[in-house]
C-alpha atoms as a PDB file:
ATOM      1  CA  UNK A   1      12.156  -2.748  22.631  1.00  0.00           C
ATOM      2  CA  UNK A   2      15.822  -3.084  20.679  1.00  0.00           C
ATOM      3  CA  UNK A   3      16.807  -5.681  22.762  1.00  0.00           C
ATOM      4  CA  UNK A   4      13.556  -7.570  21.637  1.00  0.00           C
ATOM      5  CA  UNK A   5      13.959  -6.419  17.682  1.00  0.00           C
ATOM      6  CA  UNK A   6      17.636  -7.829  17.808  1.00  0.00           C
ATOM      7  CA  UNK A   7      16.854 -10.682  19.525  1.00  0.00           C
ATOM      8  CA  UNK A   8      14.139 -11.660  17.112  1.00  0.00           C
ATOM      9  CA  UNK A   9      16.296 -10.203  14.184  1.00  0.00           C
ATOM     10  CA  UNK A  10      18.989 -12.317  15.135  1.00  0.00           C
ATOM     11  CA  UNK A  11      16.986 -15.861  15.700  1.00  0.00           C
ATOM     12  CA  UNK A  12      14.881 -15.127  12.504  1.00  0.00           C
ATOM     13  CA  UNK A  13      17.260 -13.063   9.783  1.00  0.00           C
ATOM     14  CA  UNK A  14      18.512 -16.778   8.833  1.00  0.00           C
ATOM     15  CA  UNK A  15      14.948 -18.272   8.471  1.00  0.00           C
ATOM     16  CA  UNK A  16      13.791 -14.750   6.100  1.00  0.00           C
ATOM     17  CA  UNK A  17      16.983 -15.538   3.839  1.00  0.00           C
ATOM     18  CA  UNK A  18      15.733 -19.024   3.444  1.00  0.00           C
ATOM     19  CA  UNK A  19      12.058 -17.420   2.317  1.00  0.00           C
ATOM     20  CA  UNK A  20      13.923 -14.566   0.206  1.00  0.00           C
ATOM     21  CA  UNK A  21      15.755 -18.073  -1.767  1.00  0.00           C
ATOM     22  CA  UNK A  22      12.859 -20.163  -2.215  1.00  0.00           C
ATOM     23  CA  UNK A  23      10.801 -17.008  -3.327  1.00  0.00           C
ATOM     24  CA  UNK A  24      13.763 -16.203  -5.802  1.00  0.00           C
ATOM     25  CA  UNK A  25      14.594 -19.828  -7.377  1.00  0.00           C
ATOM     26  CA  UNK A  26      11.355 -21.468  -7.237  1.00  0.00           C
ATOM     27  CA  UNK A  27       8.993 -18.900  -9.065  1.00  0.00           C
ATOM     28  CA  UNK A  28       8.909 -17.501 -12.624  1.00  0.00           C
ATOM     29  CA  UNK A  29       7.319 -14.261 -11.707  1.00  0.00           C
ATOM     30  CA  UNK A  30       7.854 -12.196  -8.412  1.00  0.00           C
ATOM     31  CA  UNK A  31       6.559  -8.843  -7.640  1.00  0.00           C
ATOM     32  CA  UNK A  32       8.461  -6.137  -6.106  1.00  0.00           C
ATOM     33  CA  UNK A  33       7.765  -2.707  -4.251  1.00  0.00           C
ATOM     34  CA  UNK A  34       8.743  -0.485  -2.162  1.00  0.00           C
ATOM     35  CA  UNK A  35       7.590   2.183   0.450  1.00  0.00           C
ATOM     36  CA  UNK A  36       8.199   4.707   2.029  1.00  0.00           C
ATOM     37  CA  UNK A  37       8.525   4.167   6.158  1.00  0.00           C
ATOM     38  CA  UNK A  38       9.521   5.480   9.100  1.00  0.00           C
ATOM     39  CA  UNK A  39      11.039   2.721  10.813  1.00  0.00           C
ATOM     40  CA  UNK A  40      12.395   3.533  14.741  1.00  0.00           C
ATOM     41  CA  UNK A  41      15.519   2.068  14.187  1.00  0.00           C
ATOM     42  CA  UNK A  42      16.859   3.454  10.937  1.00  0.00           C
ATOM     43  CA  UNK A  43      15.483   7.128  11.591  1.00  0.00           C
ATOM     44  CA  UNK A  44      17.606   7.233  15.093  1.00  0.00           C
ATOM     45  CA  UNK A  45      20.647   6.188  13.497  1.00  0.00           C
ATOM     46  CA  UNK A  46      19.736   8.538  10.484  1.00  0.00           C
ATOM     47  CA  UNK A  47      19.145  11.685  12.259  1.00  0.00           C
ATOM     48  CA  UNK A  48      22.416  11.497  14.124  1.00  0.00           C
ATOM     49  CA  UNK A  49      23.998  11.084  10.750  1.00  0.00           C
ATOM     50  CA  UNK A  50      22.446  14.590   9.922  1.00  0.00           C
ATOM     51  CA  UNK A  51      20.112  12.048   7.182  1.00  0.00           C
ATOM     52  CA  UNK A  52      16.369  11.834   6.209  1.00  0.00           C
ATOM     53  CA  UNK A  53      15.027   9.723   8.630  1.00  0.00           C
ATOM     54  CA  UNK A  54      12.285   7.477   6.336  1.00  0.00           C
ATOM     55  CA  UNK A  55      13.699   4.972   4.992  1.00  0.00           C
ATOM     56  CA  UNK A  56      12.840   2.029   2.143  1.00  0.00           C
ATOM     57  CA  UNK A  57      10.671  -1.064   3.350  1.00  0.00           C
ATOM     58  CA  UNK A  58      11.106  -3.405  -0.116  1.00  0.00           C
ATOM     59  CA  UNK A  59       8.824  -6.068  -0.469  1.00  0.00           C
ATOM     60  CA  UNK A  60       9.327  -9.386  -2.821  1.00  0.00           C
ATOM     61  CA  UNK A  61       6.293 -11.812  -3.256  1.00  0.00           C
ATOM     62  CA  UNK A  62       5.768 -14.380  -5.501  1.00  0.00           C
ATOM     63  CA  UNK A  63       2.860 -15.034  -7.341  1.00  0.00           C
ATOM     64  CA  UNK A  64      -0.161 -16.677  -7.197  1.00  0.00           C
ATOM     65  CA  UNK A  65       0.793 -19.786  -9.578  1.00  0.00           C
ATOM     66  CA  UNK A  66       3.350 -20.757  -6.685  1.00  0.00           C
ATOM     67  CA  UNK A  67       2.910 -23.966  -4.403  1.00  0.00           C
ATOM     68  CA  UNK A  68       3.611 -21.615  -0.884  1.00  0.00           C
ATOM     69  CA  UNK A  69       2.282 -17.678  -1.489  1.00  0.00           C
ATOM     70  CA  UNK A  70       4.947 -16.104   0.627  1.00  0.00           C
ATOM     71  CA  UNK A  71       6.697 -12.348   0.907  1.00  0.00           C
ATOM     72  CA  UNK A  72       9.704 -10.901   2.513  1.00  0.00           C
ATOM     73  CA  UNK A  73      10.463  -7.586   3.813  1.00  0.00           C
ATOM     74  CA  UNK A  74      13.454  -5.671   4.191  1.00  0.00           C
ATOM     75  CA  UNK A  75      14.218  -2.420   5.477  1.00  0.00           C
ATOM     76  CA  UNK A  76      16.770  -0.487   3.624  1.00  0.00           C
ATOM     77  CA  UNK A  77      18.161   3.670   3.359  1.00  0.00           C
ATOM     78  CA  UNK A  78      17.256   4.248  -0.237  1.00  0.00           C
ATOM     79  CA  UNK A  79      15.058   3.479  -3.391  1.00  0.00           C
ATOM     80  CA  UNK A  80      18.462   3.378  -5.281  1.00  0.00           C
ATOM     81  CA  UNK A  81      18.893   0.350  -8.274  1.00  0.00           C
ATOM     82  CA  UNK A  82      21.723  -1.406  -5.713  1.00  0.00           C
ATOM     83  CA  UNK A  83      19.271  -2.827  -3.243  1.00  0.00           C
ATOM     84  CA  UNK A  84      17.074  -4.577  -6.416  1.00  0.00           C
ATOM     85  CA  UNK A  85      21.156  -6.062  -7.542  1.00  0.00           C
ATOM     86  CA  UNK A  86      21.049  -6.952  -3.701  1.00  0.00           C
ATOM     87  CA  UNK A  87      17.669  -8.432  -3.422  1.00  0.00           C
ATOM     88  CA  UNK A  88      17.409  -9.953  -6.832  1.00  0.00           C
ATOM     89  CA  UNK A  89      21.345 -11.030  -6.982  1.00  0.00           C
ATOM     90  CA  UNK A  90      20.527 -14.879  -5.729  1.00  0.00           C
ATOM     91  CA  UNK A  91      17.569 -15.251  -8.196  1.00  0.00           C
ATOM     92  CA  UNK A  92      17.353 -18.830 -10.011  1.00  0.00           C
ATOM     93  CA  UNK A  93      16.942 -19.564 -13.935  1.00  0.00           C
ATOM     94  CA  UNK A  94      13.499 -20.063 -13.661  1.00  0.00           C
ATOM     95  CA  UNK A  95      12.653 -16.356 -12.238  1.00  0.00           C
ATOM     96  CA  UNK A  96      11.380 -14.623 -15.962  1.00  0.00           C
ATOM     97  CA  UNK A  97       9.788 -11.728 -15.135  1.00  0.00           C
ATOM     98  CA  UNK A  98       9.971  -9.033 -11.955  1.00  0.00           C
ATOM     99  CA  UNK A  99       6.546  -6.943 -11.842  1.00  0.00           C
ATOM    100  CA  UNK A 100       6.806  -3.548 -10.397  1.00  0.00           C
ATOM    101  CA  UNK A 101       5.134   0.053 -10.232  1.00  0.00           C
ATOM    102  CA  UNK A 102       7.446   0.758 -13.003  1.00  0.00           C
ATOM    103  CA  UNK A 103       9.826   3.349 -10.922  1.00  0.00           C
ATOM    104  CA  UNK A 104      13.305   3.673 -13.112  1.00  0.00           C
ATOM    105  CA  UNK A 105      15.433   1.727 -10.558  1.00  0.00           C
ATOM    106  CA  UNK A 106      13.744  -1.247 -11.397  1.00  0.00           C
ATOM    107  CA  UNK A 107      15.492  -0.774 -14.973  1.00  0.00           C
ATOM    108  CA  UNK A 108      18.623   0.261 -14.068  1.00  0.00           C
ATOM    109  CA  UNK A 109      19.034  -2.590 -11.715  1.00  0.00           C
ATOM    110  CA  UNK A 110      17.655  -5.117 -14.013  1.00  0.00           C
ATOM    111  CA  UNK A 111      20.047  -4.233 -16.191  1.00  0.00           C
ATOM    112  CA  UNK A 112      22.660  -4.080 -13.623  1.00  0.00           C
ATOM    113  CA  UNK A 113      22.064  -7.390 -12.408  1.00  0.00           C
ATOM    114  CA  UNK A 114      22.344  -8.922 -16.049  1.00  0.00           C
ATOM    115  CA  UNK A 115      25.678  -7.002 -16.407  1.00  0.00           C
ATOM    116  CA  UNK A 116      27.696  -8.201 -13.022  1.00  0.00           C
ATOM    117  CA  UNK A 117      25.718 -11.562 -13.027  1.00  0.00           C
ATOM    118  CA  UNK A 118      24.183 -12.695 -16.304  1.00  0.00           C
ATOM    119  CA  UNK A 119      20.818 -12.704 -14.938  1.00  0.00           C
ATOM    120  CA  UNK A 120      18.363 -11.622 -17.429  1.00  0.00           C
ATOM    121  CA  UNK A 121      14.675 -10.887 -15.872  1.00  0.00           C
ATOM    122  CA  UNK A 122      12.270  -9.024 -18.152  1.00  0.00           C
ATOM    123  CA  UNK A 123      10.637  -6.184 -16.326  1.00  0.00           C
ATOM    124  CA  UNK A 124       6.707  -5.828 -16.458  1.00  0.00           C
ATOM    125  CA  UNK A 125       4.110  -3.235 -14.543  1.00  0.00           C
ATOM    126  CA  UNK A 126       1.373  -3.820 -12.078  1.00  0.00           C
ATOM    127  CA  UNK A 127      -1.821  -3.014 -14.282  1.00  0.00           C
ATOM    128  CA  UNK A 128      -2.793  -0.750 -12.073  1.00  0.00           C
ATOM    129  CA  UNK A 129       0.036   1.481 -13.056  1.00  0.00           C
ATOM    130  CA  UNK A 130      -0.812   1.472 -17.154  1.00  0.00           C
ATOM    131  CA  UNK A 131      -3.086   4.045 -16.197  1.00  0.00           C
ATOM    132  CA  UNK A 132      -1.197   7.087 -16.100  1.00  0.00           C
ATOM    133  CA  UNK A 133       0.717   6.248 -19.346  1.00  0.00           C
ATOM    134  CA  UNK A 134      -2.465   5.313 -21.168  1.00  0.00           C
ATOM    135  CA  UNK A 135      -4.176   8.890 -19.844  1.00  0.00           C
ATOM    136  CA  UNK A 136      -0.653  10.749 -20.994  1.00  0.00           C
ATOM    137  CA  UNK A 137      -0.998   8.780 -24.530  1.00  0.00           C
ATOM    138  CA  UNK A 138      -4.947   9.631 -24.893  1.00  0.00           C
ATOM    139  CA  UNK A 139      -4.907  12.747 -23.614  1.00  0.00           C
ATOM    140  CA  UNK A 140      -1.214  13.771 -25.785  1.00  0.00           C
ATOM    141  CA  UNK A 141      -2.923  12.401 -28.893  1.00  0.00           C
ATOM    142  CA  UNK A 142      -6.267  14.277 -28.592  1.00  0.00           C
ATOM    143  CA  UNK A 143      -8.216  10.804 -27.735  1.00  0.00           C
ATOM    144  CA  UNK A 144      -9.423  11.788 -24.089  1.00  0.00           C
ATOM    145  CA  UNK A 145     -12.649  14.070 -24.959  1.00  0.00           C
ATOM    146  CA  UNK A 146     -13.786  10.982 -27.316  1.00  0.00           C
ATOM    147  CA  UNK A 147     -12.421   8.550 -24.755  1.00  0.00           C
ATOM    148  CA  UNK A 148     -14.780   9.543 -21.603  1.00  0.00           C
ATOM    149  CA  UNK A 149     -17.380  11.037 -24.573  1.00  0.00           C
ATOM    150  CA  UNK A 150     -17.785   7.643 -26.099  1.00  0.00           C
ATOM    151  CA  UNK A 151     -17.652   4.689 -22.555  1.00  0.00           C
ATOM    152  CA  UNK A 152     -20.872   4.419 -20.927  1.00  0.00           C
ATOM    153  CA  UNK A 153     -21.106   5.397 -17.457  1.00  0.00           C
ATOM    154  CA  UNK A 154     -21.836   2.303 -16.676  1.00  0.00           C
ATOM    155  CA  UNK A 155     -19.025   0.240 -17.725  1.00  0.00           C
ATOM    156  CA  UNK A 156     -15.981   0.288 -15.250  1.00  0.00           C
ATOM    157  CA  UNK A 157     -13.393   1.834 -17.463  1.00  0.00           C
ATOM    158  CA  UNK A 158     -16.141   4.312 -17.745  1.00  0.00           C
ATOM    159  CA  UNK A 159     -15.445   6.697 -15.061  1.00  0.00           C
ATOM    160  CA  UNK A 160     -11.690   6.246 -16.456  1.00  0.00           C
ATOM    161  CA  UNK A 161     -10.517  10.393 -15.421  1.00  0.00           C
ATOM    162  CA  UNK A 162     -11.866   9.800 -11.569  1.00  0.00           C
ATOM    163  CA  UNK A 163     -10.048   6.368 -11.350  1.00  0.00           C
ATOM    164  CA  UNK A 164      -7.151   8.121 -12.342  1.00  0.00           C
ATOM    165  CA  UNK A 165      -6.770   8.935  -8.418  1.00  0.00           C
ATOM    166  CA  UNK A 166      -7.100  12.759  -8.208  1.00  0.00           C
ATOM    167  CA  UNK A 167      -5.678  13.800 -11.429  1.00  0.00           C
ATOM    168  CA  UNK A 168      -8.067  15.845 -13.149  1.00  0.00           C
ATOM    169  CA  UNK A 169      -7.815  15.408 -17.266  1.00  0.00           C
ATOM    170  CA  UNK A 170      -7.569  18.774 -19.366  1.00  0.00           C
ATOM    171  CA  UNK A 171     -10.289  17.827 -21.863  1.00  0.00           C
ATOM    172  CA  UNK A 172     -10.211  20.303 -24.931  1.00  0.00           C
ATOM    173  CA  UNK A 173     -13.178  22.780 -24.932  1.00  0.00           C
END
């Protein structure tokens, strides 16, 4: 099966950095994440390096205003702010904005990159991810009994603490 993988790798690593070009120079907005695998390959090598074995799978798509809705994939050791410099290093004038979960590498490589290459991409968050700072900021400020108290059931902010996936508010008594 490594034969196959570095045959294919090989053949199709040139075509991917085409994709990873076009995705970077021909869209305003791309989104970025990564996750946490364990990829055959990397956790061999890895473990004989005495190493955790996952590794980083890092994902860039562009959005949906683009003419071709593609991603690319890489695979790399860590979640450190050098692989976004590495990923995002080739990115056009027209690339704006780089949405993310929000994790601090983003930021440190953002600012990185404008630093060794003068590229200056403003960061923003998947929506999904304002939750936890808008529970931290109701719930810090004394807003979160009034905030569940006051939605109706109905509504589809309404069940706001259970969307919060597991995390249980600590509503004052």
């Amino acid at each position: 099966m490594s034969g196959v993988n570095a045959l294919v790798r090989y053949f199709l690593h040139p075509v991917t950095e085409v994709t990873r070009g076009d995705i970077l120079k021909h869209s305003a907005a791309v989104l970025m994440v990564e996750s946490t695998q364990l990829v055959r390959e990397a956790a061999r090598r890895k473990k004989k390096e005495g190493k955790r074995r996952k590794s980083q799978i890092w994902t860039l798509c562009n959005g949906r205003g683009a003419d071709i809705r593609t991603s690319w994939l890489t695979v790399r050791d860590t979640r450190a702010a050098g692989n976004i410099v590495g990923i995002l290093s080739e990115a056009g004038r027209r690339l704006e904005y780089l949405v993310s979960d929000g994790y601090s590498a983003y930021g440190s490589g953002l600012a990185e990159l404008e630093k060794k290459f003068g590229i200056r991409i403003k960061s923003a968050r998947y929506l999904s991810h304002a939750r936890m700072p808008l529970h931290r900021f109701l719930d810090s400020a004394g807003f979160l009994k009034t905030y569940c108290e006051l939605l109706p059931e109905c509504s589809s902010m309404g069940d706001f603490a259970r969307s919060l996936g597991g995390i249980q508010p600590k509503l004052p008594a």
